[in-house]
N, C-alpha and C. Protein backbone atom coordinates (compact mmCIF):
# COMPACT_ATOMS: atom_id res chain seq x y z
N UNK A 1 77.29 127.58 109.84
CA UNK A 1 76.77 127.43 111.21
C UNK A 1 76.43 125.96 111.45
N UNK A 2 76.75 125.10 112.37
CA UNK A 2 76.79 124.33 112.72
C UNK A 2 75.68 123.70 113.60
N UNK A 3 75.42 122.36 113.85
CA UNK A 3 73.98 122.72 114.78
C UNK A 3 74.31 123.01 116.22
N UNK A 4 75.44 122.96 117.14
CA UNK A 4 75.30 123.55 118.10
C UNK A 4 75.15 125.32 117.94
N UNK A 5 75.87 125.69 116.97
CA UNK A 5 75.73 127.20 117.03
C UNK A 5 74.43 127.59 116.36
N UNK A 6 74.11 126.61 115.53
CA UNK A 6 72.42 127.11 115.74
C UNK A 6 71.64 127.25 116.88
N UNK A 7 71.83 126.18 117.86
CA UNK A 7 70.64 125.84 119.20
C UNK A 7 71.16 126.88 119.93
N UNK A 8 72.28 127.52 119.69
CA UNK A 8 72.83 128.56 120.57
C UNK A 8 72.10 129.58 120.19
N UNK A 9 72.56 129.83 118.98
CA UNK A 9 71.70 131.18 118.11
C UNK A 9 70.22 131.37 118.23
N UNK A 10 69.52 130.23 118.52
CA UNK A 10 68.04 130.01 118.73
C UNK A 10 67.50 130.79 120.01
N UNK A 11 68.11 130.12 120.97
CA UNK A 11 68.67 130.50 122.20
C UNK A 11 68.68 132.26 122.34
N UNK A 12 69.17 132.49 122.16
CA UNK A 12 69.75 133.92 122.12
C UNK A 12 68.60 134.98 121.55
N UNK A 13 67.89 134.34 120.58
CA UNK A 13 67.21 135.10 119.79
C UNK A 13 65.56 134.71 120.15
N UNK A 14 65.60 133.65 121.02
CA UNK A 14 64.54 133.76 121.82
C UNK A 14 63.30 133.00 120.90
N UNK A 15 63.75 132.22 120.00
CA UNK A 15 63.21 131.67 119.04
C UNK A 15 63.06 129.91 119.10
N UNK A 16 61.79 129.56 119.31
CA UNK A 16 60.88 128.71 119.89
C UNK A 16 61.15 127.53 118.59
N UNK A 17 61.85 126.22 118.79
CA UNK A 17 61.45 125.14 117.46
C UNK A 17 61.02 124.15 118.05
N UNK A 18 59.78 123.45 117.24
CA UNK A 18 59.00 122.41 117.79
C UNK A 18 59.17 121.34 116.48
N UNK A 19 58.81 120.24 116.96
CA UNK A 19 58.37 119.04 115.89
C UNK A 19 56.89 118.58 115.88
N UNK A 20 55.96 118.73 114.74
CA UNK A 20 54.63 118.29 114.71
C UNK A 20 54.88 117.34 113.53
N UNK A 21 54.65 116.54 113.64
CA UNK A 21 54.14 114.83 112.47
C UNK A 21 55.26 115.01 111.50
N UNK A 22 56.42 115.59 112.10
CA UNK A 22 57.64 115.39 111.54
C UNK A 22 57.96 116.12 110.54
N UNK A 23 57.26 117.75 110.71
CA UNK A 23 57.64 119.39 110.85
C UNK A 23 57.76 120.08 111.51
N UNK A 24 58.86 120.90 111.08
CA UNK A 24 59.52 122.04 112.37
C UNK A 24 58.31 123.10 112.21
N UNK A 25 58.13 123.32 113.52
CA UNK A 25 57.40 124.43 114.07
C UNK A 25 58.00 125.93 114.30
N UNK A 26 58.12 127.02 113.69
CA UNK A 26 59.19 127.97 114.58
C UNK A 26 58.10 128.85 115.01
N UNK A 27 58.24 129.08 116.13
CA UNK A 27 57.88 130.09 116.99
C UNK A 27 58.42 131.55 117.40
N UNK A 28 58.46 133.01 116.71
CA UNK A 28 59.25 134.08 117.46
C UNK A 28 58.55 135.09 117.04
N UNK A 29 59.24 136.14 117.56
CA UNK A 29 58.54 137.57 116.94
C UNK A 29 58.75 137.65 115.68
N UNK A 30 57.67 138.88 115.33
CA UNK A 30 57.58 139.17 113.89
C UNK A 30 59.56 139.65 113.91
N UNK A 31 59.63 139.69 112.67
CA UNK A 31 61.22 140.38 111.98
C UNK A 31 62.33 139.67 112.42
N UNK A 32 62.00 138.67 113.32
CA UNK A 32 63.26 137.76 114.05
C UNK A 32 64.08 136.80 113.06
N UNK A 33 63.04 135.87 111.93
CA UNK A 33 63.68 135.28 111.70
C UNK A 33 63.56 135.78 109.91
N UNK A 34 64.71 135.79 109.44
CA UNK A 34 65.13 136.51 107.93
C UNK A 34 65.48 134.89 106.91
N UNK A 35 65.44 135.27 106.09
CA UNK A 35 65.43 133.93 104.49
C UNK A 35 66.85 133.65 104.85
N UNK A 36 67.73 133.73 105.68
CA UNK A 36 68.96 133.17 105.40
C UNK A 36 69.05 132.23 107.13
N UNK A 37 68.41 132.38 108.00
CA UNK A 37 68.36 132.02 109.01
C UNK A 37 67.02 130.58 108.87
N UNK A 38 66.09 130.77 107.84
CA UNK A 38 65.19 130.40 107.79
C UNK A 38 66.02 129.24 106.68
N UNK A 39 66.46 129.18 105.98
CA UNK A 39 67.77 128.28 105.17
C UNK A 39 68.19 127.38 105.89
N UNK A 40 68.97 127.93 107.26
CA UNK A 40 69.71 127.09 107.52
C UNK A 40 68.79 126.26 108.72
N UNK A 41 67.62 126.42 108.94
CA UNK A 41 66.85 125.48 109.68
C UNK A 41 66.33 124.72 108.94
N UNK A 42 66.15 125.27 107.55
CA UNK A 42 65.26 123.97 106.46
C UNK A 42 66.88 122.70 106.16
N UNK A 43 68.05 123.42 106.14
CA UNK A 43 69.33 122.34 105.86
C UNK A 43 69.45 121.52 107.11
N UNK A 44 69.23 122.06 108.37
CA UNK A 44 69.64 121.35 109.61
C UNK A 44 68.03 120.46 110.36
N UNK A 45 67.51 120.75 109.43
CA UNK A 45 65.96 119.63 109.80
C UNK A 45 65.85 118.47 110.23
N UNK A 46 66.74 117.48 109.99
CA UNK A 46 66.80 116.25 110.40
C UNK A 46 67.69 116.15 111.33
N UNK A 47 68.73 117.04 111.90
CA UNK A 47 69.50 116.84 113.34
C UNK A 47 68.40 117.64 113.86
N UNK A 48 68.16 118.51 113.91
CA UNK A 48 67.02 119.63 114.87
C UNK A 48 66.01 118.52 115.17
N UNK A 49 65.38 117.69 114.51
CA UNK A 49 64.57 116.96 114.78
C UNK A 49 64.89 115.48 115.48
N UNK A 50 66.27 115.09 115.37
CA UNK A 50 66.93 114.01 116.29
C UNK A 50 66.87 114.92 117.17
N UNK A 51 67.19 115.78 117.79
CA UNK A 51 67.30 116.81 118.90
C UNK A 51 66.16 116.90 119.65
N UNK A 52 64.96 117.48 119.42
CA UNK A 52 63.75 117.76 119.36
C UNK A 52 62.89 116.20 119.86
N UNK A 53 63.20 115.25 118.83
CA UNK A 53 62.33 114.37 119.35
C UNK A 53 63.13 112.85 119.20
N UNK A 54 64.21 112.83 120.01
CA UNK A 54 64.98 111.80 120.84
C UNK A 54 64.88 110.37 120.69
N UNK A 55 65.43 109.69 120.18
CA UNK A 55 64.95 108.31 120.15
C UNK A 55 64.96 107.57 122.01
N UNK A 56 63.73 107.08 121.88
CA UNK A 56 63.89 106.12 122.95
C UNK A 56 65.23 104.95 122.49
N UNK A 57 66.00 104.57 124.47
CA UNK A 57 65.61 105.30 125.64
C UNK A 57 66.84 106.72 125.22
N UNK A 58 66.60 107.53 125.99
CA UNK A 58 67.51 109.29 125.90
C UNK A 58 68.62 108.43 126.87
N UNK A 59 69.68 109.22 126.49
CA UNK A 59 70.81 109.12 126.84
C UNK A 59 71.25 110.56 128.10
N UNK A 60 71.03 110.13 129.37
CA UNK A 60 71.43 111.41 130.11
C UNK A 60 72.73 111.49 131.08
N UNK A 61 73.09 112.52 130.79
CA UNK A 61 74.16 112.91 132.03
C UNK A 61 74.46 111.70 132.86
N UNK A 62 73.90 111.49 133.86
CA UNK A 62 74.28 110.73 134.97
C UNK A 62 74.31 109.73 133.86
N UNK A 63 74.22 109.11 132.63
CA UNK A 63 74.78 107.64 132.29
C UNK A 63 76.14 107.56 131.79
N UNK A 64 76.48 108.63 131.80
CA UNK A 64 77.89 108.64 131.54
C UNK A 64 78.86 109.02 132.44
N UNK A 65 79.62 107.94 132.69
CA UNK A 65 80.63 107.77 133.86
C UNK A 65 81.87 108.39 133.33
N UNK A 66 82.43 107.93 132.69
CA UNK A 66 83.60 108.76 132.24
C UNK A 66 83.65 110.38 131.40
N UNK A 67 82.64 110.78 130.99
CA UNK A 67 82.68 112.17 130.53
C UNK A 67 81.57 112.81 131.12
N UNK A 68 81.96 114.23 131.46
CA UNK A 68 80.56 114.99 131.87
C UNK A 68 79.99 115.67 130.78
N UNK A 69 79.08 115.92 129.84
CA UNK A 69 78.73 116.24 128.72
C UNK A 69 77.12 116.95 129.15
N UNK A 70 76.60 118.19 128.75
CA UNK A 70 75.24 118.84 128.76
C UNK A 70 74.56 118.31 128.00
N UNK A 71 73.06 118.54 128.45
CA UNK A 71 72.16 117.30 127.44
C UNK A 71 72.16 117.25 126.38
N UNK A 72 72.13 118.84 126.13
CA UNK A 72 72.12 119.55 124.67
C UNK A 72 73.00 118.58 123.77
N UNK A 73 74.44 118.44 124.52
CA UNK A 73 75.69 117.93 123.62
C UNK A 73 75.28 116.44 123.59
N UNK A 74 75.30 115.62 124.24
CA UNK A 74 74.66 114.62 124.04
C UNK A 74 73.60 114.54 122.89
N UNK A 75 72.32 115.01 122.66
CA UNK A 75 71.75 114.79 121.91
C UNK A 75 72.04 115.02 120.94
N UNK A 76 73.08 116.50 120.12
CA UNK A 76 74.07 116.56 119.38
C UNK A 76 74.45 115.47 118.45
N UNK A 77 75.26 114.40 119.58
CA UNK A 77 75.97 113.72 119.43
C UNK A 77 75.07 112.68 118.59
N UNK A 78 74.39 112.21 119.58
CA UNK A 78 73.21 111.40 119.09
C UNK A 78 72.61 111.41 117.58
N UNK A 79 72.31 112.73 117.75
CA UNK A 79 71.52 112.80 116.19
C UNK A 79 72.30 112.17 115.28
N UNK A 80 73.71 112.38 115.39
CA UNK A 80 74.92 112.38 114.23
C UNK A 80 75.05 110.39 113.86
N UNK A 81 74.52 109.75 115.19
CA UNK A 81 74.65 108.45 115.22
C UNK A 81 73.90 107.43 114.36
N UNK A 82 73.69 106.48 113.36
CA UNK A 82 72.45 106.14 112.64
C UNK A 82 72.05 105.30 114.12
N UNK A 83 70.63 104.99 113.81
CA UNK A 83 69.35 104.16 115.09
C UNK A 83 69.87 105.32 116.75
N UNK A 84 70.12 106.43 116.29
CA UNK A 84 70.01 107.44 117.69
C UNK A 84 70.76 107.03 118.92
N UNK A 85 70.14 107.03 119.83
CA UNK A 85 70.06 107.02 121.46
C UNK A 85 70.56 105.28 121.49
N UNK A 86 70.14 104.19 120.46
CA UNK A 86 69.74 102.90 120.61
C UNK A 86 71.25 102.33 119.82
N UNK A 87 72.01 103.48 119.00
CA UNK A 87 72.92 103.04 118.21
C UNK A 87 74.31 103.10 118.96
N UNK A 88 74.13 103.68 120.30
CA UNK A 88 75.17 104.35 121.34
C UNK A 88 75.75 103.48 122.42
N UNK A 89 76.89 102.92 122.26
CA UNK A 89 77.21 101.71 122.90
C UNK A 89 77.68 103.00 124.63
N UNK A 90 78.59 103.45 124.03
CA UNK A 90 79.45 104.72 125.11
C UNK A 90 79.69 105.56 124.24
N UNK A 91 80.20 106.78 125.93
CA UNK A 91 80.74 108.35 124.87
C UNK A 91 81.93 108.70 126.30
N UNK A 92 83.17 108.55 125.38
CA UNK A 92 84.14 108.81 126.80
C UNK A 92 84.94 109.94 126.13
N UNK A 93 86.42 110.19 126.86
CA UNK A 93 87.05 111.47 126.30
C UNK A 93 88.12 110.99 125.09
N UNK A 94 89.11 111.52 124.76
CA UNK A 94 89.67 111.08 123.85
C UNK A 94 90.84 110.95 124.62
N UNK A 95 91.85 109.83 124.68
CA UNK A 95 93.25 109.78 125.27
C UNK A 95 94.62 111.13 124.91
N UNK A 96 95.23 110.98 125.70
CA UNK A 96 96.48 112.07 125.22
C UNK A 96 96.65 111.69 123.78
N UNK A 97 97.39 110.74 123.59
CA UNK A 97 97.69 110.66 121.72
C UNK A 97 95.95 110.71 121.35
N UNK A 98 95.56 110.21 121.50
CA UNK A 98 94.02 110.66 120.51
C UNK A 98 94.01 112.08 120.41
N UNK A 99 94.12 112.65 121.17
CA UNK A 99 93.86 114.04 120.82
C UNK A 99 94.96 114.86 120.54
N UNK A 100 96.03 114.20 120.05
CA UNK A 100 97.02 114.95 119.20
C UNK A 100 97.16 114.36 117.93
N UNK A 101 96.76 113.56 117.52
CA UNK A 101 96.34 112.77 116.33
C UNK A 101 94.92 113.55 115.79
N UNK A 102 93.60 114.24 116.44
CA UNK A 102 93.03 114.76 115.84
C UNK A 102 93.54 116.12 115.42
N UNK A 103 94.70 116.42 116.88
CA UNK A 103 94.87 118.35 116.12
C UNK A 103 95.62 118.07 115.01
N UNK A 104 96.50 117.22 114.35
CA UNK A 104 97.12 117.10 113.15
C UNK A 104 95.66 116.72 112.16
N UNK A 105 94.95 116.02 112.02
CA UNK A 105 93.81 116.09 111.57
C UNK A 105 93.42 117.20 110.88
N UNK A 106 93.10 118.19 112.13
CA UNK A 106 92.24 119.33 111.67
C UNK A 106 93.58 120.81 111.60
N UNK A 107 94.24 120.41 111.72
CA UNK A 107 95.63 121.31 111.22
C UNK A 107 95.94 121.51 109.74
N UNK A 108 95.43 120.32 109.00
CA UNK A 108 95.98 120.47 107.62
C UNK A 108 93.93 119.62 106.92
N UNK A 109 94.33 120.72 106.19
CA UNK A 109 92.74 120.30 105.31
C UNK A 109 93.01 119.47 104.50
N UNK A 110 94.07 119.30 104.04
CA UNK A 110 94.36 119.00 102.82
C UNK A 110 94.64 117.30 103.15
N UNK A 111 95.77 116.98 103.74
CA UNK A 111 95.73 115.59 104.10
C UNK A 111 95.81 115.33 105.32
N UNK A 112 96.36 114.07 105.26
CA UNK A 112 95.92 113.74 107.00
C UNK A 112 97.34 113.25 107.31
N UNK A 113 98.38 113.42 108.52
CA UNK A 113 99.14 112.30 108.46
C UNK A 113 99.36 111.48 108.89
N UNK A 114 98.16 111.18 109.77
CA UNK A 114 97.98 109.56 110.69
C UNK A 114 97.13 108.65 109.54
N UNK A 115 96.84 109.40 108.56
CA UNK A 115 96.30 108.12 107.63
C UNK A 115 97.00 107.03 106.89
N UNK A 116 96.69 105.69 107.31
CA UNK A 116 97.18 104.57 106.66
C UNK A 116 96.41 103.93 105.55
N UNK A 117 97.60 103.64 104.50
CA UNK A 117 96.72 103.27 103.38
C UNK A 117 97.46 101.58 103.24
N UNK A 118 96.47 100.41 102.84
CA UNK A 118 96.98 99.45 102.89
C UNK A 118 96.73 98.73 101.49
N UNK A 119 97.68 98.36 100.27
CA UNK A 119 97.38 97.99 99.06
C UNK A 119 97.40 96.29 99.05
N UNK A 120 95.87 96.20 98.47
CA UNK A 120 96.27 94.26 98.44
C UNK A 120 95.47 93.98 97.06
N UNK A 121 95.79 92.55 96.70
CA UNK A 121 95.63 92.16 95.22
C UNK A 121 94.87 91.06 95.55
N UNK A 122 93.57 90.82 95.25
CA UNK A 122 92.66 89.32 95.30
C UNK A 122 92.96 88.29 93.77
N UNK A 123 92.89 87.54 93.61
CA UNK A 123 92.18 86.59 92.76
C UNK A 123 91.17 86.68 91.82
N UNK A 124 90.23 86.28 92.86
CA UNK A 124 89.20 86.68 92.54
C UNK A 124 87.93 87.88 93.24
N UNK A 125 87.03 88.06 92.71
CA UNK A 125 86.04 88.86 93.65
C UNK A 125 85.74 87.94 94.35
N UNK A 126 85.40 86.83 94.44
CA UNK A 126 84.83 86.15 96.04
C UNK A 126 85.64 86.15 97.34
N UNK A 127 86.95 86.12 96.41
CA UNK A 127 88.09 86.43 97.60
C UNK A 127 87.93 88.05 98.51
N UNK A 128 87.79 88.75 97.59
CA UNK A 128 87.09 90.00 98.12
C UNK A 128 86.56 89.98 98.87
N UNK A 129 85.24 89.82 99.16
CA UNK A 129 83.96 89.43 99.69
C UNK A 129 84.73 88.59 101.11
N UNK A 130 85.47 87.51 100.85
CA UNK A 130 85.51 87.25 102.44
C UNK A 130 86.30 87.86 102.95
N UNK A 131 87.32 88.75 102.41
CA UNK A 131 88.27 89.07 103.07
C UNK A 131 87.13 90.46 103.79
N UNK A 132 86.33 91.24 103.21
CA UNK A 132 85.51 92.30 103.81
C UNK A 132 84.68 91.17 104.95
N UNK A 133 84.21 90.34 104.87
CA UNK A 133 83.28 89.47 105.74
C UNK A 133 83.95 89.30 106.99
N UNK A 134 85.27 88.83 107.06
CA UNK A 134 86.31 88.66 108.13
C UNK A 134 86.66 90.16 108.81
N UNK A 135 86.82 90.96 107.71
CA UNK A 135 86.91 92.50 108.40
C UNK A 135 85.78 92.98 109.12
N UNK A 136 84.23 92.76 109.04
CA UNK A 136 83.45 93.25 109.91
C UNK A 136 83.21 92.60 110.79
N UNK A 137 84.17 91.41 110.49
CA UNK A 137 83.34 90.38 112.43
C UNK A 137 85.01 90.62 113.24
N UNK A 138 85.38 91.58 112.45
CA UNK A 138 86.97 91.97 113.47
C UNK A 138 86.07 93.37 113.89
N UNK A 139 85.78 93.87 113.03
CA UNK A 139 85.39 95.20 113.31
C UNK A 139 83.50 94.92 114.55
N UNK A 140 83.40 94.06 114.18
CA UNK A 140 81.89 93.60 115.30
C UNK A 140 82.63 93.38 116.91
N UNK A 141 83.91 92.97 116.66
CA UNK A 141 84.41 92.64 117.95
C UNK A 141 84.98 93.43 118.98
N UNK A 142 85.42 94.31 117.83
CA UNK A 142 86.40 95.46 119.28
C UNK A 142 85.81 96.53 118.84
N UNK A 143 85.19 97.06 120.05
CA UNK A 143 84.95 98.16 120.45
C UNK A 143 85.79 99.71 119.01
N UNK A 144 86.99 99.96 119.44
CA UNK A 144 87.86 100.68 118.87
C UNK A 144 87.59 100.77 117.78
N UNK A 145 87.37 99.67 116.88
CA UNK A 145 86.94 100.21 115.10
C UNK A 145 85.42 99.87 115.19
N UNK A 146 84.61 100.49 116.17
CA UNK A 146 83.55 100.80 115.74
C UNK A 146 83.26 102.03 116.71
N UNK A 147 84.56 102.96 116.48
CA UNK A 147 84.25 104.31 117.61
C UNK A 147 84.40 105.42 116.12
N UNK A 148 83.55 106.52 116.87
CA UNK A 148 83.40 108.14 115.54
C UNK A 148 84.67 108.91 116.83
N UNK A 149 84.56 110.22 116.53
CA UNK A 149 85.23 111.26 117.09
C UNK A 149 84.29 112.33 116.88
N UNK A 150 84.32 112.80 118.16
CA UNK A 150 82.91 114.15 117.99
C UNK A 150 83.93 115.57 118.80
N UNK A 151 83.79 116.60 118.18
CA UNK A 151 84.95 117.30 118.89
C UNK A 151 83.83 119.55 118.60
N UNK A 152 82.97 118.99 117.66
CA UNK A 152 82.29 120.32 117.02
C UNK A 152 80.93 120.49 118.60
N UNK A 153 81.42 121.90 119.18
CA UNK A 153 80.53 122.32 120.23
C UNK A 153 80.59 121.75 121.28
N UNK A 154 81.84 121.30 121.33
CA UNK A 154 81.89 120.70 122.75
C UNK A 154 83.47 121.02 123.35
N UNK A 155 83.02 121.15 124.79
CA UNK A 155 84.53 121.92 125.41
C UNK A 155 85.41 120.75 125.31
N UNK A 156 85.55 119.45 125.44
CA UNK A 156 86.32 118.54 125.15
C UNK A 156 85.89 117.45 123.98
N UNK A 157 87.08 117.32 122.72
CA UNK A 157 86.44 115.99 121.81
C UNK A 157 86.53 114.65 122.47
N UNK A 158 85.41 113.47 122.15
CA UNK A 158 85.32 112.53 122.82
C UNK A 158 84.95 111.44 121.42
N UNK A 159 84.81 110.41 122.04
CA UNK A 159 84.91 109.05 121.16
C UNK A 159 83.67 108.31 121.01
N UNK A 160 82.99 107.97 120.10
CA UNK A 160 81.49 107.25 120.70
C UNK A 160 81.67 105.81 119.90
N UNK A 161 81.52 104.90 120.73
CA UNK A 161 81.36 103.68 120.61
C UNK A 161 79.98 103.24 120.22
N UNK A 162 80.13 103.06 118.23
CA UNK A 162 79.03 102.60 118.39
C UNK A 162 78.57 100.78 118.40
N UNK A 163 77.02 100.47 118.54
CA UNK A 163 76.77 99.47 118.31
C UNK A 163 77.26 98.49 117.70
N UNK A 164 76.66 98.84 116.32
CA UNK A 164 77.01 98.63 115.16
C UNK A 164 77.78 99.99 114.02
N UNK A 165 78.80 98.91 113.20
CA UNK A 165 79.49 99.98 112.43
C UNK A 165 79.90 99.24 110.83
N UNK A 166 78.59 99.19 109.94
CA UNK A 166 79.47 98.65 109.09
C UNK A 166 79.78 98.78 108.14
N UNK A 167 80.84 98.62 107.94
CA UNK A 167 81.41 98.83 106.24
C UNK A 167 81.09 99.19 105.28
N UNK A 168 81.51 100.50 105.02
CA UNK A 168 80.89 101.00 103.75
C UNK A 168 82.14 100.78 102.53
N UNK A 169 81.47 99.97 101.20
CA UNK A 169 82.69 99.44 100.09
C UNK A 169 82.51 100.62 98.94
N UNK A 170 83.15 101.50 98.73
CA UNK A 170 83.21 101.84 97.34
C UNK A 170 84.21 101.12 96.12
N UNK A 171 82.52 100.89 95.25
CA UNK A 171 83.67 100.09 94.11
C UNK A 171 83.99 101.03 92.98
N UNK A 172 84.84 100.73 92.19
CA UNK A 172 85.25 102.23 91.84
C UNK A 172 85.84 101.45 89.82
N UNK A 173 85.15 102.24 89.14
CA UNK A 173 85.06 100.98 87.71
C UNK A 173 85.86 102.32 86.97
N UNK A 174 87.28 102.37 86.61
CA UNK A 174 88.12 103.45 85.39
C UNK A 174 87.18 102.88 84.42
N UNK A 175 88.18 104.36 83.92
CA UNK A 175 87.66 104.07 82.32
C UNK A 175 88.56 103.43 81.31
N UNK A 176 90.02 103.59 81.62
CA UNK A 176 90.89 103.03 81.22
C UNK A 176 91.57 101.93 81.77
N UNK A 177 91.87 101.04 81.03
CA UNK A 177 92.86 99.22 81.31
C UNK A 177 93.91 99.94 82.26
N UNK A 178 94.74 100.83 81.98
CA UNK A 178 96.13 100.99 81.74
C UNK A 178 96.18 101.08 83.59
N UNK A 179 96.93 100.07 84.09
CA UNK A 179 97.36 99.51 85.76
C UNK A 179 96.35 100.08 86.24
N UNK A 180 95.67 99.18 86.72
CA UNK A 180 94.17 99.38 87.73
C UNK A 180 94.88 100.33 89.38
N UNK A 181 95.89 99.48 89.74
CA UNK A 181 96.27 99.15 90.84
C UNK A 181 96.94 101.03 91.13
N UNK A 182 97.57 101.18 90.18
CA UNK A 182 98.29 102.52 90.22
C UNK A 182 97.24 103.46 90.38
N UNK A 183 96.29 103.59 89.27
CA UNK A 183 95.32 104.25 89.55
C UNK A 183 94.20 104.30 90.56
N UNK A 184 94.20 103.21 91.43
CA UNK A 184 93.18 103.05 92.87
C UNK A 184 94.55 103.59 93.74
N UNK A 185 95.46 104.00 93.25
CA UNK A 185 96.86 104.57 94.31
C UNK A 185 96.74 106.01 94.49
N UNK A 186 96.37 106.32 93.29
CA UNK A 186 96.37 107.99 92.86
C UNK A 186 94.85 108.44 93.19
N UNK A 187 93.96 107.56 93.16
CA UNK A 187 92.57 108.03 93.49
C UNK A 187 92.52 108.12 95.38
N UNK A 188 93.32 107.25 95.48
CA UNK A 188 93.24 107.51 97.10
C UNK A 188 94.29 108.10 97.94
N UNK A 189 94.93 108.90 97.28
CA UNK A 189 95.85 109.90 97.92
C UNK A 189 95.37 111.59 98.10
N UNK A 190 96.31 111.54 99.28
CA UNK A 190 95.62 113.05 99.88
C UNK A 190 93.85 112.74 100.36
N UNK A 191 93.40 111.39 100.77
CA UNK A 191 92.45 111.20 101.45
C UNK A 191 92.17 111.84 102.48
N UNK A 192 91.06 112.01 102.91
CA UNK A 192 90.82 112.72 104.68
C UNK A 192 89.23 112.17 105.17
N UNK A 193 89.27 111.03 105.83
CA UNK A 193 88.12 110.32 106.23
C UNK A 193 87.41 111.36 107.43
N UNK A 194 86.02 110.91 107.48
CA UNK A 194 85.20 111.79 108.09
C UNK A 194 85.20 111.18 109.48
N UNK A 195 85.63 111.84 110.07
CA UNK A 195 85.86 111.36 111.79
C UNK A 195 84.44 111.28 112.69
N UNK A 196 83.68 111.65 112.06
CA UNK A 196 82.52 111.47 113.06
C UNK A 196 81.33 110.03 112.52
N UNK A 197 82.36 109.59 111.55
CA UNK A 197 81.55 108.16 111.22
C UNK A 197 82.25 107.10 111.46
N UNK A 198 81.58 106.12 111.97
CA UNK A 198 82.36 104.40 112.06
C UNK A 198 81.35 104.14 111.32
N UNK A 199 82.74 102.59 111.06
CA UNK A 199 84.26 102.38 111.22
C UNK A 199 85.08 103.43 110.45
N UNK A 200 86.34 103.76 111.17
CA UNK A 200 87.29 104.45 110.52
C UNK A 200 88.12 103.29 109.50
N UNK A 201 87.42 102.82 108.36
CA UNK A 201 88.04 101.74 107.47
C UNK A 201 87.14 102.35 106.36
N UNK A 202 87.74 102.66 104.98
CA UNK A 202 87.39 102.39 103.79
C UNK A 202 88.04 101.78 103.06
N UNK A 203 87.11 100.68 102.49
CA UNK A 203 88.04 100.20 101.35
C UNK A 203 87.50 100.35 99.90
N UNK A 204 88.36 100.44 99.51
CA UNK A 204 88.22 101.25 97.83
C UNK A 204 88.93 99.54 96.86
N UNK A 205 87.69 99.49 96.40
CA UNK A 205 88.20 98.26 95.26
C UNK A 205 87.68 98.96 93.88
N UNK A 206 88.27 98.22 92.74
CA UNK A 206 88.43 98.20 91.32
C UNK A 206 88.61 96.87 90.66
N UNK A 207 88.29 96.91 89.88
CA UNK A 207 88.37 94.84 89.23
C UNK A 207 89.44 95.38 88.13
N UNK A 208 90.22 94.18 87.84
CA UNK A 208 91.24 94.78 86.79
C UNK A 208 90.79 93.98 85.56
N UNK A 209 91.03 94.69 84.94
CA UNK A 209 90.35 94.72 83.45
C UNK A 209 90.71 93.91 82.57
N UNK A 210 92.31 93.29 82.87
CA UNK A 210 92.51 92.63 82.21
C UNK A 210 92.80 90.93 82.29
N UNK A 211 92.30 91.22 83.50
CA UNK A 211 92.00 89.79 84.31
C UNK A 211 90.87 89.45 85.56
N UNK A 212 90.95 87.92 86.14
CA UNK A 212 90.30 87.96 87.06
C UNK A 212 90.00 88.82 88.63
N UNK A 213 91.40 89.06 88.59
CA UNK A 213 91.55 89.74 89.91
C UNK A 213 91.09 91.24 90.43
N UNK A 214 91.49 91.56 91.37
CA UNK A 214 90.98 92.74 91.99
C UNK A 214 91.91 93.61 92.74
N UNK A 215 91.33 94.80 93.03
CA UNK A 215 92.37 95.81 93.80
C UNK A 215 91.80 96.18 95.07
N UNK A 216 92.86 96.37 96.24
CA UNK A 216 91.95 96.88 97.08
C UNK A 216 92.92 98.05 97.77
N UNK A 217 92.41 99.39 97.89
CA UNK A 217 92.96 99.87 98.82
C UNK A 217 92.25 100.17 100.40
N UNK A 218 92.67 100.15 101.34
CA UNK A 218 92.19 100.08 102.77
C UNK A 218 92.84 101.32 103.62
């Protein structure tokens, strides 16, 4: 269950959630709420509570010009964002190819086939380092690689532009010498990045073992 089909389920069942000093409150009749319902409000605590208690300023309806979205979904959205309401540049719809690029997405679990993988070889690690430094002031600049995809509880998926988006590096240390490069090949195949986080960029480095240099896949 998801958190819109929770707030739905809440809804329905007539069952009251509050936030006090940053605990959920539930409110309902006796026998309403059972240990497996009561689970999934202790797992969904920290969106229920982006929900519940909103970062200044709230993001409403009328501020969004290009999509019509219910508050509910909005705040949704929000929670999912790091710094909330404040981390939310825009929220528009997704273009024709955008949204046939996500149904292949969510068509196959297994891989993806709009995913691009890009293999490069540094020097050294400092070379590393600027080449990621140059990638987030590309990625600070345009809009586009610092957008998520939000598509769960909502009648249309849409795009959110955030603020800030930055780079998350996994470094990744084998256990074995034997071709670094092959093996950061095989570790990153059949990938499937999480669409509701920016930037849509990971890069996966490894230092090679038997020299100065480095691996990167992107």
């Amino acid at each position: 269950m998801n958190i819109h089909e929770l707030m739905q389920h809440l809804r329905q069942k007539n069952i009251a959630v509050e936030v006090d000093n940053g605990e959920l409150v539930i409110k309902a009749a006796p026998g309403v709420i059972d240990a497996a319902l009561l689970a999934v409000l202790k797992s969904n605590k920290k969106e229920l509570t982006a929900i519940l208690v909103p970062s200044a300023p709230r993001i409403v309806p009328e501020m969004l010009n290009l999509v019509k979205l219910k508050q509910y979904e909005i705040d949704a959205i929000v929670a999912k964002v790091p710094d909330g309401a404040a981390g939310v540049q825009d929220i528009y719809p997704l273009g024709p190819l955008q949204e046939g690029i996500l149904f292949h997405h969510l068509l196959d679990n297994e891989t993806d086939t709009y995913l691009l993988r890009t293999a490069l070889r540094f020097d050294t690690r400092t070379h590393v380092d600027r080449f990621l430094s140059a990638l987030q002031h590309v990625v600070d600049r345009h809009d586009i690689l610092r957008s998520s995809v939000h598509w769960e509880g909502l009648e249309r998926a849409v795009q959110v532009v955030h603020r800030q988006a930055p780079i998350k590096v996994r470094e990744i240390a084998f256990d074995t010498a034997v071709d670094t490069h092959a093996q950061l090949m095989d570790m990153t195949d059949h990938l499937r990045l999480d669409l509701s986080r920016a930037p849509l960029l990971v890069p996966f480095i490894a230092a090679d073992q038997d020299s100065p240099a480095w691996y990167m896949v992107l």
